[in-house]
PDB file of N, CA and C in Angstrom:
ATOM      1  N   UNK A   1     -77.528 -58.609  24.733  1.00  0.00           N
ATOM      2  CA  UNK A   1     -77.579 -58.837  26.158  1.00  0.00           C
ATOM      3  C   UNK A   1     -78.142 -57.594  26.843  1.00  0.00           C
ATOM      4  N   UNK A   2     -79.071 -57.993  27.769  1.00  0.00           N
ATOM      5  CA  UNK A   2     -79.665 -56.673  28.759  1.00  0.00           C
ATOM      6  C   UNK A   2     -78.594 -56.006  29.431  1.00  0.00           C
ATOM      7  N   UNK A   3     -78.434 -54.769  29.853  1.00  0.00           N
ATOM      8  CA  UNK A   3     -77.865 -54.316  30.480  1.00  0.00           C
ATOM      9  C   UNK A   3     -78.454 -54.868  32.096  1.00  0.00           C
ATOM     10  N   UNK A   4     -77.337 -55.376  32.957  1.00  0.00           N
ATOM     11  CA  UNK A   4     -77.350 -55.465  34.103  1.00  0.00           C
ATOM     12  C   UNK A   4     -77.158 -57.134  33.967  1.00  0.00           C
ATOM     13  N   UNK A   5     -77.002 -58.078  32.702  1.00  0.00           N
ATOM     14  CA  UNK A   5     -76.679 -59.307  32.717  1.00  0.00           C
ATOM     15  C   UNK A   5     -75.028 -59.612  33.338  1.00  0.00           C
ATOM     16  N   UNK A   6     -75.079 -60.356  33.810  1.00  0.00           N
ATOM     17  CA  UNK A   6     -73.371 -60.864  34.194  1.00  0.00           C
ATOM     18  C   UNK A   6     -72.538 -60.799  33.167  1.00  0.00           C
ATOM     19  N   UNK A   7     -72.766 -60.963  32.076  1.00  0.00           N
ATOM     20  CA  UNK A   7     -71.480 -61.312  30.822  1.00  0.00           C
ATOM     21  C   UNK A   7     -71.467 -59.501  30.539  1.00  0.00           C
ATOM     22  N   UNK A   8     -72.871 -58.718  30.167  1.00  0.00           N
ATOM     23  CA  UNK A   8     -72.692 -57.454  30.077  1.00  0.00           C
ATOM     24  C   UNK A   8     -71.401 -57.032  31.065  1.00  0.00           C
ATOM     25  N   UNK A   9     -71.837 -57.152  32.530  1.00  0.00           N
ATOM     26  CA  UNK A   9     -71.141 -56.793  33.397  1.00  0.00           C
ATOM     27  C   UNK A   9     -69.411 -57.196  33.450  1.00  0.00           C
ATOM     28  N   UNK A  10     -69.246 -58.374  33.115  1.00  0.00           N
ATOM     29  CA  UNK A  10     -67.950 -58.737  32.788  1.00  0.00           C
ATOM     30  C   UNK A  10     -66.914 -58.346  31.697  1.00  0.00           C
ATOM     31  N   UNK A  11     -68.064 -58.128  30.545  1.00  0.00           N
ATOM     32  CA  UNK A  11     -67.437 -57.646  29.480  1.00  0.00           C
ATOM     33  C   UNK A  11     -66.645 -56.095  30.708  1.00  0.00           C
ATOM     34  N   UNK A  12     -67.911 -55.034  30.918  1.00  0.00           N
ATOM     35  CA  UNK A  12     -67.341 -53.936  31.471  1.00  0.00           C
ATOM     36  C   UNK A  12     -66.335 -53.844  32.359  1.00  0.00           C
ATOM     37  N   UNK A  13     -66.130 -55.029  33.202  1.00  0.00           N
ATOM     38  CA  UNK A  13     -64.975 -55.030  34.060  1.00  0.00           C
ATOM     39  C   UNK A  13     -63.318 -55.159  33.190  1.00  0.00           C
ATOM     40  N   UNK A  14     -64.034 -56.124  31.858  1.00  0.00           N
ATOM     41  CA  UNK A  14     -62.761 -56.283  31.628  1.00  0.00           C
ATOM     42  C   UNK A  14     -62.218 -55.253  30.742  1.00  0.00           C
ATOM     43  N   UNK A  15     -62.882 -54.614  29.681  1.00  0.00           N
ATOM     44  CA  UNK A  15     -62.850 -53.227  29.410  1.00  0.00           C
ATOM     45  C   UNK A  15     -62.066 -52.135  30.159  1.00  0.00           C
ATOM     46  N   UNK A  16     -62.708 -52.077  31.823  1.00  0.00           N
ATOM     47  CA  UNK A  16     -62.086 -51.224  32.374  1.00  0.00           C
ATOM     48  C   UNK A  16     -60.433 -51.385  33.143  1.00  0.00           C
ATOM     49  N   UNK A  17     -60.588 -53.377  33.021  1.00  0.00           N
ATOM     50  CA  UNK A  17     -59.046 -53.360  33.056  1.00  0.00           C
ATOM     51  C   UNK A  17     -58.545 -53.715  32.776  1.00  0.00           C
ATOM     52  N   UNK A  18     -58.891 -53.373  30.972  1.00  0.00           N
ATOM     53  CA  UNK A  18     -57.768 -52.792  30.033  1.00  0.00           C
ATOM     54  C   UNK A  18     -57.299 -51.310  29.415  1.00  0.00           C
ATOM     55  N   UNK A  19     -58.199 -50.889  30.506  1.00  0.00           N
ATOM     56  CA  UNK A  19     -57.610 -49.474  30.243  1.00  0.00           C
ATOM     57  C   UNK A  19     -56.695 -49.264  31.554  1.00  0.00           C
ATOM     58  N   UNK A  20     -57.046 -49.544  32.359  1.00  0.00           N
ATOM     59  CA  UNK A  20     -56.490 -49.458  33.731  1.00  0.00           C
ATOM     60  C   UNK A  20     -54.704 -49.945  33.561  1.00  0.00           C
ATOM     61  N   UNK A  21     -54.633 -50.978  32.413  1.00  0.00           N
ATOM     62  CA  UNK A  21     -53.369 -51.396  31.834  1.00  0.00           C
ATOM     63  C   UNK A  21     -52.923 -50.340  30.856  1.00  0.00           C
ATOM     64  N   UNK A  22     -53.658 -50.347  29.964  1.00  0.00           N
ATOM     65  CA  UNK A  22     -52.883 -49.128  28.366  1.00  0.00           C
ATOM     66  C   UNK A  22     -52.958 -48.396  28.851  1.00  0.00           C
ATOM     67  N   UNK A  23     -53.791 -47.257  29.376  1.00  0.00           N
ATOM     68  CA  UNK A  23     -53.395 -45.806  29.703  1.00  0.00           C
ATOM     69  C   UNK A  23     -51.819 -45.663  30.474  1.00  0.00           C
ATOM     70  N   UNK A  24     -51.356 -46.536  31.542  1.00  0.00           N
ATOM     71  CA  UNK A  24     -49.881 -45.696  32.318  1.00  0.00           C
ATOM     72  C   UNK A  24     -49.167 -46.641  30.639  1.00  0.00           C
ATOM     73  N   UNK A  25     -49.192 -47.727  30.502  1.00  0.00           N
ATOM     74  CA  UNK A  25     -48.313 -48.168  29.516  1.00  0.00           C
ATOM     75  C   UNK A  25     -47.890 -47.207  28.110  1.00  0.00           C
ATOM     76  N   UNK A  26     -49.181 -46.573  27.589  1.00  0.00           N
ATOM     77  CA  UNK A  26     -49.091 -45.519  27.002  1.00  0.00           C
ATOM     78  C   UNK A  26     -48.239 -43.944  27.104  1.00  0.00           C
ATOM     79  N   UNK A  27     -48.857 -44.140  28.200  1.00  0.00           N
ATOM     80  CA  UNK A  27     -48.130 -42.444  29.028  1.00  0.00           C
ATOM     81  C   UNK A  27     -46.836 -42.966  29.345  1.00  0.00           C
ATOM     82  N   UNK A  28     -46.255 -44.064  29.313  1.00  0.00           N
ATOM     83  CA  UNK A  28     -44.740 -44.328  29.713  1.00  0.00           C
ATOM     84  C   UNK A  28     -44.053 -44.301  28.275  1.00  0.00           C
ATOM     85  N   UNK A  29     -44.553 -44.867  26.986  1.00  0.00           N
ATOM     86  CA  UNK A  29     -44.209 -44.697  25.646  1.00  0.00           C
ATOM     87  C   UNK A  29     -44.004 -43.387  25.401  1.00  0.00           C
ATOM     88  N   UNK A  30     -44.714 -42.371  25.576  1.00  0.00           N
ATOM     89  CA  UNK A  30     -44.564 -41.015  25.504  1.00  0.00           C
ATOM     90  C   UNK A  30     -44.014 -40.629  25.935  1.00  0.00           C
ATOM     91  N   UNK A  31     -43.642 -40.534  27.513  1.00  0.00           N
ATOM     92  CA  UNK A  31     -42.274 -40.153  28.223  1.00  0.00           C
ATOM     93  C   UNK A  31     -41.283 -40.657  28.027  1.00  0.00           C
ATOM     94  N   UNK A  32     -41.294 -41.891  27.224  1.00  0.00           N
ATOM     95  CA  UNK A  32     -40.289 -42.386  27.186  1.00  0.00           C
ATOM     96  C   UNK A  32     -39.417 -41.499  25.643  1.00  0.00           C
ATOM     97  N   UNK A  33     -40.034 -41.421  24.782  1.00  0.00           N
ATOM     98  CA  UNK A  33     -39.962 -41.129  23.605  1.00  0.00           C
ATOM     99  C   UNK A  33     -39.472 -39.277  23.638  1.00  0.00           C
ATOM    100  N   UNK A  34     -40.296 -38.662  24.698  1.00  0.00           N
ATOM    101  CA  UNK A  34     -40.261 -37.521  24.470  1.00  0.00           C
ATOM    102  C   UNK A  34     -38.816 -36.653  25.931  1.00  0.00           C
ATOM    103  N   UNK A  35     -38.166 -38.155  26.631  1.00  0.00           N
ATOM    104  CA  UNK A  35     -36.706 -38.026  27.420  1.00  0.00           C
ATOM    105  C   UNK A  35     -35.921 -38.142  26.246  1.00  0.00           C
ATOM    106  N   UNK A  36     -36.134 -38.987  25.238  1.00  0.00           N
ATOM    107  CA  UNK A  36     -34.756 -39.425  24.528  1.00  0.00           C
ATOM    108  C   UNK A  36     -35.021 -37.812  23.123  1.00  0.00           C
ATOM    109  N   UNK A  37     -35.744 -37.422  23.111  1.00  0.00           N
ATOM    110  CA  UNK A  37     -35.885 -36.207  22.315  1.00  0.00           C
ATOM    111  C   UNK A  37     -35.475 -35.152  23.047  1.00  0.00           C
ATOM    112  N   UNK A  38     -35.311 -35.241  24.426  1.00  0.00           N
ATOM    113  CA  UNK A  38     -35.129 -33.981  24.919  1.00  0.00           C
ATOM    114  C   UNK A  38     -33.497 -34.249  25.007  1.00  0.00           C
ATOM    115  N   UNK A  39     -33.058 -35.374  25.313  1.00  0.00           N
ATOM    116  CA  UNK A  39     -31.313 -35.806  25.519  1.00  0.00           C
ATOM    117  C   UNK A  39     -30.427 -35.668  24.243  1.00  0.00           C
ATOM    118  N   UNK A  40     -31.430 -36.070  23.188  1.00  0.00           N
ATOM    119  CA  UNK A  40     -30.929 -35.940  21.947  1.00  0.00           C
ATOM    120  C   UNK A  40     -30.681 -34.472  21.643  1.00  0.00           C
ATOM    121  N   UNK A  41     -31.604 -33.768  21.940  1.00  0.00           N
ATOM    122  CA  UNK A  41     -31.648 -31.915  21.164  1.00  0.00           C
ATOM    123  C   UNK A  41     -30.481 -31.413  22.517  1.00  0.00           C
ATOM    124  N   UNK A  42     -29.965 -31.898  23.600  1.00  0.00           N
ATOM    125  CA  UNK A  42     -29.141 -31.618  24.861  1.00  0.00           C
ATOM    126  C   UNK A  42     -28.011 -32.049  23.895  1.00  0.00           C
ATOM    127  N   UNK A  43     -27.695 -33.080  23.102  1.00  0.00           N
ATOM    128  CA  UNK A  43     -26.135 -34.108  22.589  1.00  0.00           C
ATOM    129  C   UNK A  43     -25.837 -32.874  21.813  1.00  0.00           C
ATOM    130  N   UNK A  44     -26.881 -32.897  20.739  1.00  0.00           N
ATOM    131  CA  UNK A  44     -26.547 -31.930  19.615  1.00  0.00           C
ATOM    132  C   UNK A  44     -26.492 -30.481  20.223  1.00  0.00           C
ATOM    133  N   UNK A  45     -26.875 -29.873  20.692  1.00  0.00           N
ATOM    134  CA  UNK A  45     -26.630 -28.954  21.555  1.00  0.00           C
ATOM    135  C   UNK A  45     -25.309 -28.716  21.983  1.00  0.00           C
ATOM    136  N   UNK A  46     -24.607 -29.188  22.888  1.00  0.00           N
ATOM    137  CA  UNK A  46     -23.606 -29.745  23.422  1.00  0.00           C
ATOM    138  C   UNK A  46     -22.297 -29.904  22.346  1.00  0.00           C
ATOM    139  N   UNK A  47     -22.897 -30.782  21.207  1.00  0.00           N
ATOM    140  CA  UNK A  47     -21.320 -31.176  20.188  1.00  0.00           C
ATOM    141  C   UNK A  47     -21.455 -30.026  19.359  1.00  0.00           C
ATOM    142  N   UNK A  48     -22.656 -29.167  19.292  1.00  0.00           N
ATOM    143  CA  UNK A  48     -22.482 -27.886  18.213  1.00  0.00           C
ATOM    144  C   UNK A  48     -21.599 -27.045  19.083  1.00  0.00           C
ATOM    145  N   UNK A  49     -21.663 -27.163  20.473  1.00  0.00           N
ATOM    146  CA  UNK A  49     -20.947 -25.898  21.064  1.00  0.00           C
ATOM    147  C   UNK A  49     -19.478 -26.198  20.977  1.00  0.00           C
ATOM    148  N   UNK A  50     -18.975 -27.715  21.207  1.00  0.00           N
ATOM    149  CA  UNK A  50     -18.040 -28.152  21.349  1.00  0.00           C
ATOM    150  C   UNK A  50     -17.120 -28.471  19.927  1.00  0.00           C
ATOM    151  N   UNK A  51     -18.070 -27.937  19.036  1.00  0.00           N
ATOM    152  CA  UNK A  51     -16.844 -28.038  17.709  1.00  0.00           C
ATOM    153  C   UNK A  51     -16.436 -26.854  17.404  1.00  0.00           C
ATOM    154  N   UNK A  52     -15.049 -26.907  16.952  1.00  0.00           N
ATOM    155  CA  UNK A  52     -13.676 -26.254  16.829  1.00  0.00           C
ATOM    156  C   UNK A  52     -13.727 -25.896  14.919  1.00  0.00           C
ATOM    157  N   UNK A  53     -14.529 -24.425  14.819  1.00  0.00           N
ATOM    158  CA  UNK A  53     -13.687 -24.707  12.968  1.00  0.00           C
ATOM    159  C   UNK A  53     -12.144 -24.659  13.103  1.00  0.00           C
ATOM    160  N   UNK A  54     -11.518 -25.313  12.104  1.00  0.00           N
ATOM    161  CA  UNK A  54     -10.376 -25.764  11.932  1.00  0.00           C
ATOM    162  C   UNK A  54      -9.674 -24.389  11.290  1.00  0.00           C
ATOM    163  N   UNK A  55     -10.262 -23.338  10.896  1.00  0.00           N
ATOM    164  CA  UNK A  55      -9.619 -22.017  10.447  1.00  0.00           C
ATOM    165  C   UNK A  55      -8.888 -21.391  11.950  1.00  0.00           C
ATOM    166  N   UNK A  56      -9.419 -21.694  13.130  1.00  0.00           N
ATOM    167  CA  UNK A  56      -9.501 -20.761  13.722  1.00  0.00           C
ATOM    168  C   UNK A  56      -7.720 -21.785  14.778  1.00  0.00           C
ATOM    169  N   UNK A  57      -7.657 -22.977  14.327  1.00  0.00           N
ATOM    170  CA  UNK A  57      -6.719 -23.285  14.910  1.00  0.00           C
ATOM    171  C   UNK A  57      -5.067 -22.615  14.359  1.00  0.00           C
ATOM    172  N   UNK A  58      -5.020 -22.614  13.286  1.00  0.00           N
ATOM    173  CA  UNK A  58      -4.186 -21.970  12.880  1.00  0.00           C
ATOM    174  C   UNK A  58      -3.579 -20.514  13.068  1.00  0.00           C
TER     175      UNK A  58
END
């Protein structure tokens, strides 16, 4: 197909919105992924400070 045909042109629209879709959907997978890594290394963080060796109760 020539460039500047309608289907060319359509193809490109729809191309561009499907990126216009995956790119934030993407960038939300990543934030999403990289909150629960940061909450997780905060838990463990947190229960390392909060455990008791058992020598020291005695």
């Amino acid at each position: 197909m020539a460039p500047g045909h309608k289907t060319t042109e359509a193809i490109g629209y729809a191309i561009l919105a499907l990126l216009l879709v995956m790119v934030p959907l993407f960038i939300g997978v990543i934030a999403f992924f990289v909150k629960i890594n940061r909450r997780a290394r905060a838990f463990a963080a947190a229960t390392a400070a909060a455990e008791v060796e058992p020598d020291t109760l005695a």
